[in-house]
C-alpha atoms as a PDB file:
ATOM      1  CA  UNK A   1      -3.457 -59.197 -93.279  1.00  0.00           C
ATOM      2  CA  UNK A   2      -1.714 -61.544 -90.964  1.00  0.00           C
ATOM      3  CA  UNK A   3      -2.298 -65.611 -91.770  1.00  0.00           C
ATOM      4  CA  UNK A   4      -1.126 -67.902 -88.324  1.00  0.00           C
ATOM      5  CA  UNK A   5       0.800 -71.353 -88.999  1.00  0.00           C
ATOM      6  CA  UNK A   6       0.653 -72.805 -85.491  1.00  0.00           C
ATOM      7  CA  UNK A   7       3.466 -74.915 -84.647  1.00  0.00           C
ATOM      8  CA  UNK A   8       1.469 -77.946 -84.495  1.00  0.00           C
ATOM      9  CA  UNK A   9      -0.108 -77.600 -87.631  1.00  0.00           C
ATOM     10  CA  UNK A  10       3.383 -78.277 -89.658  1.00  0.00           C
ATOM     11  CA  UNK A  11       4.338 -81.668 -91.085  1.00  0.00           C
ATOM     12  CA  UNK A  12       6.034 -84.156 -88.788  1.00  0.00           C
ATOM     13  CA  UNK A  13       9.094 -86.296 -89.566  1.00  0.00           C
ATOM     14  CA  UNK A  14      10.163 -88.587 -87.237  1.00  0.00           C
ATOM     15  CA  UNK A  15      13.459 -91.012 -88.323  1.00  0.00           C
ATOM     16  CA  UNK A  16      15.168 -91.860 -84.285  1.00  0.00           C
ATOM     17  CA  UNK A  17      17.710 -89.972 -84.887  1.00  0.00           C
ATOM     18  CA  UNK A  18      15.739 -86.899 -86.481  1.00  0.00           C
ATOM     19  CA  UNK A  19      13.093 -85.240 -85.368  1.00  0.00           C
ATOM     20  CA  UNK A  20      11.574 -82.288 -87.577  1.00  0.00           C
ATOM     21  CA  UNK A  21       8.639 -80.297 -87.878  1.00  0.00           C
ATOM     22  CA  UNK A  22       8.015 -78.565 -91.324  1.00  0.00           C
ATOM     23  CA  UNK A  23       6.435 -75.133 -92.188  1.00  0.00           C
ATOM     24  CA  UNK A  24       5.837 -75.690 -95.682  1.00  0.00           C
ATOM     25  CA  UNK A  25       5.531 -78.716 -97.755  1.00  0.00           C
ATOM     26  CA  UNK A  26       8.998 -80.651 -97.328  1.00  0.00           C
ATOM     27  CA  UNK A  27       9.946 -84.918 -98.352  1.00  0.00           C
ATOM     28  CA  UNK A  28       7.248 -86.919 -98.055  1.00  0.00           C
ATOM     29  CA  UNK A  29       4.962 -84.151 -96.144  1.00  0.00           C
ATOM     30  CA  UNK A  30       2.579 -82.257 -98.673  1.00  0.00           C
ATOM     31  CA  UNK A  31       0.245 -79.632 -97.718  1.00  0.00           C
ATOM     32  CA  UNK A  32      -0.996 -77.639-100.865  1.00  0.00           C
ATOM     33  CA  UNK A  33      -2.210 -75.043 -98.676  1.00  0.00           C
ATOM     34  CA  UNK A  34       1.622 -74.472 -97.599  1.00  0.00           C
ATOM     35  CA  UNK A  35       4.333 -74.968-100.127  1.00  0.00           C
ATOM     36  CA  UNK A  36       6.052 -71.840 -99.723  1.00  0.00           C
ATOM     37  CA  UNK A  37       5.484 -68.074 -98.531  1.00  0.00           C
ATOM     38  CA  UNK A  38       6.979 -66.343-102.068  1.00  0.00           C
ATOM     39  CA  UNK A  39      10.620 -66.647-102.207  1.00  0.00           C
ATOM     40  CA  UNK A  40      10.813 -68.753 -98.812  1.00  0.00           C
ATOM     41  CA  UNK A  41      10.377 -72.523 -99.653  1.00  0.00           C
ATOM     42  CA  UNK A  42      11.593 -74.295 -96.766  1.00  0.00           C
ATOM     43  CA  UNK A  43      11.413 -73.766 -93.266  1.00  0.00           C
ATOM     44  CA  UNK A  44      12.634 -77.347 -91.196  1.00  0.00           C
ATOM     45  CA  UNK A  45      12.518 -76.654 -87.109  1.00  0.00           C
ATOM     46  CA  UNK A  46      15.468 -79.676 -86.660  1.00  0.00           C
ATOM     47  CA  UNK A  47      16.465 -81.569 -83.724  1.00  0.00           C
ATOM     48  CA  UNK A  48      19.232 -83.948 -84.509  1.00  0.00           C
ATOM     49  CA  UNK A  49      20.896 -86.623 -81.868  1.00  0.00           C
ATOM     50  CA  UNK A  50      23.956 -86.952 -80.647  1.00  0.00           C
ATOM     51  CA  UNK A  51      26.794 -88.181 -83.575  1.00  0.00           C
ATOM     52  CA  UNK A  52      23.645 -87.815 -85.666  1.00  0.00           C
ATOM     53  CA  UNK A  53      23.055 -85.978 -89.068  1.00  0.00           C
ATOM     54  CA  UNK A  54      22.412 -86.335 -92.657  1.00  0.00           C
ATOM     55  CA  UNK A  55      24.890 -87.842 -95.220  1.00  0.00           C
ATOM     56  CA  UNK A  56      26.121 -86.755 -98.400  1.00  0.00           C
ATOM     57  CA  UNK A  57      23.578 -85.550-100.779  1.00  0.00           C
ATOM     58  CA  UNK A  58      22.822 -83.256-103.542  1.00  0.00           C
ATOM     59  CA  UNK A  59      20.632 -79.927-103.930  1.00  0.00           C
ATOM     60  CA  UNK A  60      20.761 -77.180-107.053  1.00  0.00           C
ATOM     61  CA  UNK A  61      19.149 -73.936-107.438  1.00  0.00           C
ATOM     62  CA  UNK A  62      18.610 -73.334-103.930  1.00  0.00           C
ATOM     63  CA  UNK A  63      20.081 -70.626-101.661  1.00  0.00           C
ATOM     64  CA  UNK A  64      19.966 -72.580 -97.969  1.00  0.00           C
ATOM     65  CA  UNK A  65      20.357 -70.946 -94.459  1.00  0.00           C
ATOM     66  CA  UNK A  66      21.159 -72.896 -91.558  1.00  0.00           C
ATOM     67  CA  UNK A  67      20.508 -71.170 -87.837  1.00  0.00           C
ATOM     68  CA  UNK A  68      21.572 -73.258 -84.644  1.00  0.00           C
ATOM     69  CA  UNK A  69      19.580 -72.532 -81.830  1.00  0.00           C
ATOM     70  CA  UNK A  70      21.091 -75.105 -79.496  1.00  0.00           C
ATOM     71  CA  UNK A  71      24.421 -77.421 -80.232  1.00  0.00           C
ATOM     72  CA  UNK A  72      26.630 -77.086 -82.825  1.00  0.00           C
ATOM     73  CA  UNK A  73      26.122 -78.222 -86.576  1.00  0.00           C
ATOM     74  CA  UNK A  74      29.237 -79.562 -88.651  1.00  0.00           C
ATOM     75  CA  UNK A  75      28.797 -78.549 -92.523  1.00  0.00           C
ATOM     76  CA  UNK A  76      30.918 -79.923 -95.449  1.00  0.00           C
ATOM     77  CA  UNK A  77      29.993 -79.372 -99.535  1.00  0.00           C
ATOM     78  CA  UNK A  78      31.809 -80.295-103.077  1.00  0.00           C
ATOM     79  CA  UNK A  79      32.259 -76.631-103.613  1.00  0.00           C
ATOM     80  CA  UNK A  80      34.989 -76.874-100.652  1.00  0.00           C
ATOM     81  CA  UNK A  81      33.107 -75.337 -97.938  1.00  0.00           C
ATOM     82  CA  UNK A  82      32.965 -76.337 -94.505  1.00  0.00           C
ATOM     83  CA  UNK A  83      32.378 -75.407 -90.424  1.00  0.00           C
ATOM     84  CA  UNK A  84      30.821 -75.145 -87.545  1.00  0.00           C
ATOM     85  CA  UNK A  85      27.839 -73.473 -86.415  1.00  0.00           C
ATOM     86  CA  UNK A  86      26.815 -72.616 -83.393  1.00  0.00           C
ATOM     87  CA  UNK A  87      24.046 -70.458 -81.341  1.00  0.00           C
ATOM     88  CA  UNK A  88      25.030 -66.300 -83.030  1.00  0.00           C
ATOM     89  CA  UNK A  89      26.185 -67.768 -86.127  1.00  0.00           C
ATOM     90  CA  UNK A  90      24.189 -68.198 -89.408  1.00  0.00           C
ATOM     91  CA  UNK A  91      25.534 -70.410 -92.639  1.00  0.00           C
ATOM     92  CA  UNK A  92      25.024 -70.168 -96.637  1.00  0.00           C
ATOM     93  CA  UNK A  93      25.518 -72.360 -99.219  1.00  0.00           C
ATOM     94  CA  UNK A  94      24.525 -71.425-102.239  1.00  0.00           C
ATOM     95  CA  UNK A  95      23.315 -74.893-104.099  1.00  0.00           C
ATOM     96  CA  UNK A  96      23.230 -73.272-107.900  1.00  0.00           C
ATOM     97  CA  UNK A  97      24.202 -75.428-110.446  1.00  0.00           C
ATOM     98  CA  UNK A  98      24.729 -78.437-108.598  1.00  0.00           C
ATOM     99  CA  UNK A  99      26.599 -79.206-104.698  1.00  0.00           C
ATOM    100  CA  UNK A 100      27.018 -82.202-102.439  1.00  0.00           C
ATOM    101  CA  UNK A 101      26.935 -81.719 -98.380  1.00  0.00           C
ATOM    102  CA  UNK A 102      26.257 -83.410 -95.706  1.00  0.00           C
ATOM    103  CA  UNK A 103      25.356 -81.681 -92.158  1.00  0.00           C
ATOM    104  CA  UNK A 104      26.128 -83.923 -88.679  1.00  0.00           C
ATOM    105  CA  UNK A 105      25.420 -83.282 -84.998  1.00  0.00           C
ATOM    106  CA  UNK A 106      28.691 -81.649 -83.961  1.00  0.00           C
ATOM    107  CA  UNK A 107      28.541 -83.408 -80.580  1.00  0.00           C
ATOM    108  CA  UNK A 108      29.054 -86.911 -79.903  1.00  0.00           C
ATOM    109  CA  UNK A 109      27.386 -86.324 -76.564  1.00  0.00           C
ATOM    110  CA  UNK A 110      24.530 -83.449 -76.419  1.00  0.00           C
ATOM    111  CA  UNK A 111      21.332 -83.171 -79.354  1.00  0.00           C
ATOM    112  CA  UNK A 112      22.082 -80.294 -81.779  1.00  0.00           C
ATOM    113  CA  UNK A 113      19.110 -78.142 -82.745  1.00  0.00           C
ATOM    114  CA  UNK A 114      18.832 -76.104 -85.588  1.00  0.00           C
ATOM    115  CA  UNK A 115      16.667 -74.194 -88.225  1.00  0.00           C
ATOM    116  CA  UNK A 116      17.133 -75.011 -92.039  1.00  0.00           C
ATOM    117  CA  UNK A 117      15.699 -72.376 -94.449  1.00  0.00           C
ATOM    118  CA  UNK A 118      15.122 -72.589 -98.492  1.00  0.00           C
ATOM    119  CA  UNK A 119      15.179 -69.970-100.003  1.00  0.00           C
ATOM    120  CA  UNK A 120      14.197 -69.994-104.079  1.00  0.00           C
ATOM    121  CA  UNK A 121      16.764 -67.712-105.902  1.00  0.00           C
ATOM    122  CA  UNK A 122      16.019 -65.279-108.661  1.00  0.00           C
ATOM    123  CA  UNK A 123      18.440 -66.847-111.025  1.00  0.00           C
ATOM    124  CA  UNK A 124      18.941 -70.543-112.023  1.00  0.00           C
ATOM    125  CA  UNK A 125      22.789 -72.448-112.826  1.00  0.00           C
ATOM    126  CA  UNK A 126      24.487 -69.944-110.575  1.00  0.00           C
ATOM    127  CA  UNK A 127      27.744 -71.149-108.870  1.00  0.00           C
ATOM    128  CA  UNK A 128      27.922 -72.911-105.987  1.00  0.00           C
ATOM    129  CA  UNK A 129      29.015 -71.072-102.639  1.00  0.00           C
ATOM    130  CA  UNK A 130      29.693 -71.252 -99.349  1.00  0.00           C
ATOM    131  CA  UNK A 131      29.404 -68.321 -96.407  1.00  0.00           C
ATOM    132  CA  UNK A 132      29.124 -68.315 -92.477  1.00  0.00           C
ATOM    133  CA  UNK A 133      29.038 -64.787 -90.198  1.00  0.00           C
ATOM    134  CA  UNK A 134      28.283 -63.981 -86.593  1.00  0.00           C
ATOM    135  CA  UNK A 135      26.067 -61.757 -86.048  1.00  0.00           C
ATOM    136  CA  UNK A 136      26.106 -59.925 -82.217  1.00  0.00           C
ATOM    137  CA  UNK A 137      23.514 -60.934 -80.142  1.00  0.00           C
ATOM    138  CA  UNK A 138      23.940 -58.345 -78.253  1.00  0.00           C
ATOM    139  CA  UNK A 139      22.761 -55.902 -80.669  1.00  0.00           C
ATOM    140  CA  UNK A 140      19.694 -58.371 -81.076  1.00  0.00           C
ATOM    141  CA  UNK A 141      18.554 -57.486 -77.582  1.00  0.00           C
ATOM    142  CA  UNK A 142      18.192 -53.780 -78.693  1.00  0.00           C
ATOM    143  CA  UNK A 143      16.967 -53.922 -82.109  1.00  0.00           C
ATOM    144  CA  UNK A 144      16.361 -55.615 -85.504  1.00  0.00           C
ATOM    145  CA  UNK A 145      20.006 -57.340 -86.699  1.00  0.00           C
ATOM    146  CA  UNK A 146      20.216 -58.358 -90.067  1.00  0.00           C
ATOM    147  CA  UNK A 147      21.551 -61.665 -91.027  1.00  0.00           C
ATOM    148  CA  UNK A 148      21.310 -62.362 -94.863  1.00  0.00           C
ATOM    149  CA  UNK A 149      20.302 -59.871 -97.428  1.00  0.00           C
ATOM    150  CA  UNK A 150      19.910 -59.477-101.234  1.00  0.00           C
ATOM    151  CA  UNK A 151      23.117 -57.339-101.761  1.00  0.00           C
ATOM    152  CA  UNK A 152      25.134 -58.490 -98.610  1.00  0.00           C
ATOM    153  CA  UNK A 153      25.079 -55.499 -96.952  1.00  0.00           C
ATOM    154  CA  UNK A 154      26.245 -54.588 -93.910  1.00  0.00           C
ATOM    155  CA  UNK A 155      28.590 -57.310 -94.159  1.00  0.00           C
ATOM    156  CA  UNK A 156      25.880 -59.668 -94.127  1.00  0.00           C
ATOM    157  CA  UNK A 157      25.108 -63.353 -96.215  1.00  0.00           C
ATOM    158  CA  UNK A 158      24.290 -62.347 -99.824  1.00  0.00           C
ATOM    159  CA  UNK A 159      21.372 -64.262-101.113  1.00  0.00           C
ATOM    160  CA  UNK A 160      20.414 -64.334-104.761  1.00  0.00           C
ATOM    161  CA  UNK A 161      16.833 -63.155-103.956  1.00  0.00           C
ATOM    162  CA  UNK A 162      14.698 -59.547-102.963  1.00  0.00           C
ATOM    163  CA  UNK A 163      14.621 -61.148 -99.420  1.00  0.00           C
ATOM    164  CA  UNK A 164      16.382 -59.769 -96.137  1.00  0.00           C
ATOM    165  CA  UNK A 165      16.417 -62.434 -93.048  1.00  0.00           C
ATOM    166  CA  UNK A 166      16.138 -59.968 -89.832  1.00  0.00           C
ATOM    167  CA  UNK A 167      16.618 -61.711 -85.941  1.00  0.00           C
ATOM    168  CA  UNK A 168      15.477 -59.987 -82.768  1.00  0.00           C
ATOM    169  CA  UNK A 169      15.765 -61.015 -79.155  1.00  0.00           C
ATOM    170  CA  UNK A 170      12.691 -60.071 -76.355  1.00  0.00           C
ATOM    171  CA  UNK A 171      12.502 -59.895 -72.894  1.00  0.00           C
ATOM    172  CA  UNK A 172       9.006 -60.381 -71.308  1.00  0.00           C
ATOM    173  CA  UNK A 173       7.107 -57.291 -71.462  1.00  0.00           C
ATOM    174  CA  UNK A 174       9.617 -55.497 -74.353  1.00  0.00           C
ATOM    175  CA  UNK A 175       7.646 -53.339 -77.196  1.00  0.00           C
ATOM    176  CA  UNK A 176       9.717 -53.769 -80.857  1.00  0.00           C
ATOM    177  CA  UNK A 177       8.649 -52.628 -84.025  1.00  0.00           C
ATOM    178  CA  UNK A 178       9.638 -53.779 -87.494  1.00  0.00           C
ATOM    179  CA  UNK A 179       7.882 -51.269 -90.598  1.00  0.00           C
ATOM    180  CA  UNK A 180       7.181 -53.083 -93.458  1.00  0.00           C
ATOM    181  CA  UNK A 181       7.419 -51.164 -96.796  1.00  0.00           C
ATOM    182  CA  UNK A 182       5.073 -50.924 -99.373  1.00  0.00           C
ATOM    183  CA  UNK A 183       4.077 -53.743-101.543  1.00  0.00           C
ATOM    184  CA  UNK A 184       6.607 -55.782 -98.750  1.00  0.00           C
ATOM    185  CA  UNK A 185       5.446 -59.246 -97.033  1.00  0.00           C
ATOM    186  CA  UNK A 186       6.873 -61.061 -94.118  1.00  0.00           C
ATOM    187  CA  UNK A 187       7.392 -64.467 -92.743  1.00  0.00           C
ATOM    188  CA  UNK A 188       7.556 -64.395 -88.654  1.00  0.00           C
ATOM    189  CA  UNK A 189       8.410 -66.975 -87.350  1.00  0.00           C
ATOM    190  CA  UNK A 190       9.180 -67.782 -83.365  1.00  0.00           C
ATOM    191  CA  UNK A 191      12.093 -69.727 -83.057  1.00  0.00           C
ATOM    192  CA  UNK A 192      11.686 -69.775 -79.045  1.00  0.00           C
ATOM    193  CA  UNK A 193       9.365 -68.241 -76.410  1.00  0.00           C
ATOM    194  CA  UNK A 194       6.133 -66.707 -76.717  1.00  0.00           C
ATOM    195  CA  UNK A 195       5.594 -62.815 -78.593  1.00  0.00           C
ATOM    196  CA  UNK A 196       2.366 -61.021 -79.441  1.00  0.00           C
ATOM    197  CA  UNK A 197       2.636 -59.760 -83.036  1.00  0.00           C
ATOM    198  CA  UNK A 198       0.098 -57.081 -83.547  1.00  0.00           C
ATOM    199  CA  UNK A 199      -1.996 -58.456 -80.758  1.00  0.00           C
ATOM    200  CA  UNK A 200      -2.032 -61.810 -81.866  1.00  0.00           C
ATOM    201  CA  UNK A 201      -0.153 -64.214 -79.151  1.00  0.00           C
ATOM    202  CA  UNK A 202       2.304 -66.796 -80.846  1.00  0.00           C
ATOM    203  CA  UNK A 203       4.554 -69.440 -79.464  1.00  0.00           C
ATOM    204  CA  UNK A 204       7.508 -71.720 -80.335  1.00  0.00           C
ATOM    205  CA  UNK A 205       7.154 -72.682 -83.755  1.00  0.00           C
ATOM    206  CA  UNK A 206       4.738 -70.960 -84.471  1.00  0.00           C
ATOM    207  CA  UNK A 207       4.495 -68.585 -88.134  1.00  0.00           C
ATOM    208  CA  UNK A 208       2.759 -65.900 -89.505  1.00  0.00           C
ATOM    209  CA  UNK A 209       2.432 -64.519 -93.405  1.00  0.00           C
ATOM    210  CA  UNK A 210       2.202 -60.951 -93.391  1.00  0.00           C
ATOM    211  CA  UNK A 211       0.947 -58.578 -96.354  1.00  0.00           C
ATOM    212  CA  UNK A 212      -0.836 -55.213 -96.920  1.00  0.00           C
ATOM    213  CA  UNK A 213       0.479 -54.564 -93.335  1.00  0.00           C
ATOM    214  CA  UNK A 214       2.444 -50.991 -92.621  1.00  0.00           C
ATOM    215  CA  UNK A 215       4.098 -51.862 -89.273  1.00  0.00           C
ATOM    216  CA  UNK A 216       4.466 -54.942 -87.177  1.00  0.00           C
ATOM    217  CA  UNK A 217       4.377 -54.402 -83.364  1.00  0.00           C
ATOM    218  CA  UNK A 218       5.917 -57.275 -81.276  1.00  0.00           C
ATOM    219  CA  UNK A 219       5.473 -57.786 -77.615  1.00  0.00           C
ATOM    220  CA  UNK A 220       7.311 -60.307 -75.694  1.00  0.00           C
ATOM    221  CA  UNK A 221       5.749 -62.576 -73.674  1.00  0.00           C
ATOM    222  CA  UNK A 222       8.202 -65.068 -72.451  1.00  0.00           C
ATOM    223  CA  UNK A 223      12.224 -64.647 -73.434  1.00  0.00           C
ATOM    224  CA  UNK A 224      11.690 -64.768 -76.973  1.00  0.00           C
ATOM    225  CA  UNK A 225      14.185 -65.515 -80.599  1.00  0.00           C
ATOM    226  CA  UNK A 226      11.986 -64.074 -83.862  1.00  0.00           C
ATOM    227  CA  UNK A 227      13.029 -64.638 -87.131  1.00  0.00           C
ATOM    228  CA  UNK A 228      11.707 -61.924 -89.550  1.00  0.00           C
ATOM    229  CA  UNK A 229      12.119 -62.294 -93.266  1.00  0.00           C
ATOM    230  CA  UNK A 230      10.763 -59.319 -95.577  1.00  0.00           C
ATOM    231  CA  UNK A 231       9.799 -60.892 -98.904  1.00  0.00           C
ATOM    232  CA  UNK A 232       9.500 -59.193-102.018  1.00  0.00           C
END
């Protein structure tokens, strides 16, 4: 069973200096139809200006991704982690029992655009953390990379959750397969381009929910960035 989210079904925030589109329910956007997909809560498609970005504020019990597509993103937290992202890079913090950050535009001259993932963890009060890897895009070209997974392996981001976050890169016409395994669901979403997934076309920001499904079969249509996360 595959469920489409087209991208211009998701909330719309607009604040000048921020423009963001949300998957699932997200501020002052509610959808009760989309809250979450299991484990994955948030899923914020951001564009952020120039000197831009969002000040100091607090989260808890939240294990958050950040994934640059274009610019770079500057990232500093109470818990005494700090960087900057940029496209082949993916960031953690862990949010736990209780962390201040504030993200800005990186640039004082070009837009910065990035996605920011939630991701409900399996265990509440945990302490606060910090990560960011590069993963080879390279390798994404070829196959399935894994970015963030329940028990870090492969070097990867450890998330307190039975989630692993999976990123592929498609050329026009370019067959990949991802299996699912039993009693497994996934999130797709297209973070650029245009795919088929099992025969269905999808675009830019667009998402599917995926369950009771053995394999998925993507097909690129345009140049193409897919985020895959397989849900417990």
């Amino acid at each position: 069973m595959i469920q489409i989210r087209r991208a211009g079904e998701r909330g719309h925030t607009d604040w000048e200096w921020l423009d963001s589109r949300h998957t699932f329910s997200f501020g002052d956007y509610h959808d009760p139809d989309h809250v979450s997909f299991r484990s994955l809560r948030v899923l914020n498609d951001d564009r952020v200006k120039a000197g831009a970005g969002f000040g100091t504020h607090g989260h808890s019990d939240m294990e958050i991704l950040s994934y640059v597509l274009d610019g770079a993103l500057e990232h500093k937290d109470s818990s005494g982690g700090g960087g900057v992202i940029r496209p082949g890079e993916i960031q953690f913090m862990r949010a736990g029992s209780g962390v201040t950050h504030s993200e800005y535009n990186h640039s004082k001259t070009e837009p910065v655009h990035f996605l920011q993932i939630w991701i409900v963890p399996d265990a509440r009060n945990l302490a606060p953390a910090y990560g960011q890897k590069a993963f080879d895009r390279e390798a994404a070209r070829k196959s399935f990379v894994l970015l963030a997974s329940k028990d870090g392996r492969g070097a990867t981001i450890e998330v307190h959750q039975d989630v692993d976050v999976w990123v592929t890169l498609l050329v026009p016409d370019e067959h990949r397969d991802f299996p699912l395994r039993p009693g497994r669901h996934a999130w797709v979403h297209v973070a650029r381009g245009a795919v088929s997934l099992n025969g269905i076309d999808l675009r830019e920001g667009d998402g599917a929910a995926v369950s009771k499904e053995e394999l998925l079969t993507f097909l690129g249509k345009e140049s193409a960035e897919i985020l895959v996360f397989d849900l417990g």
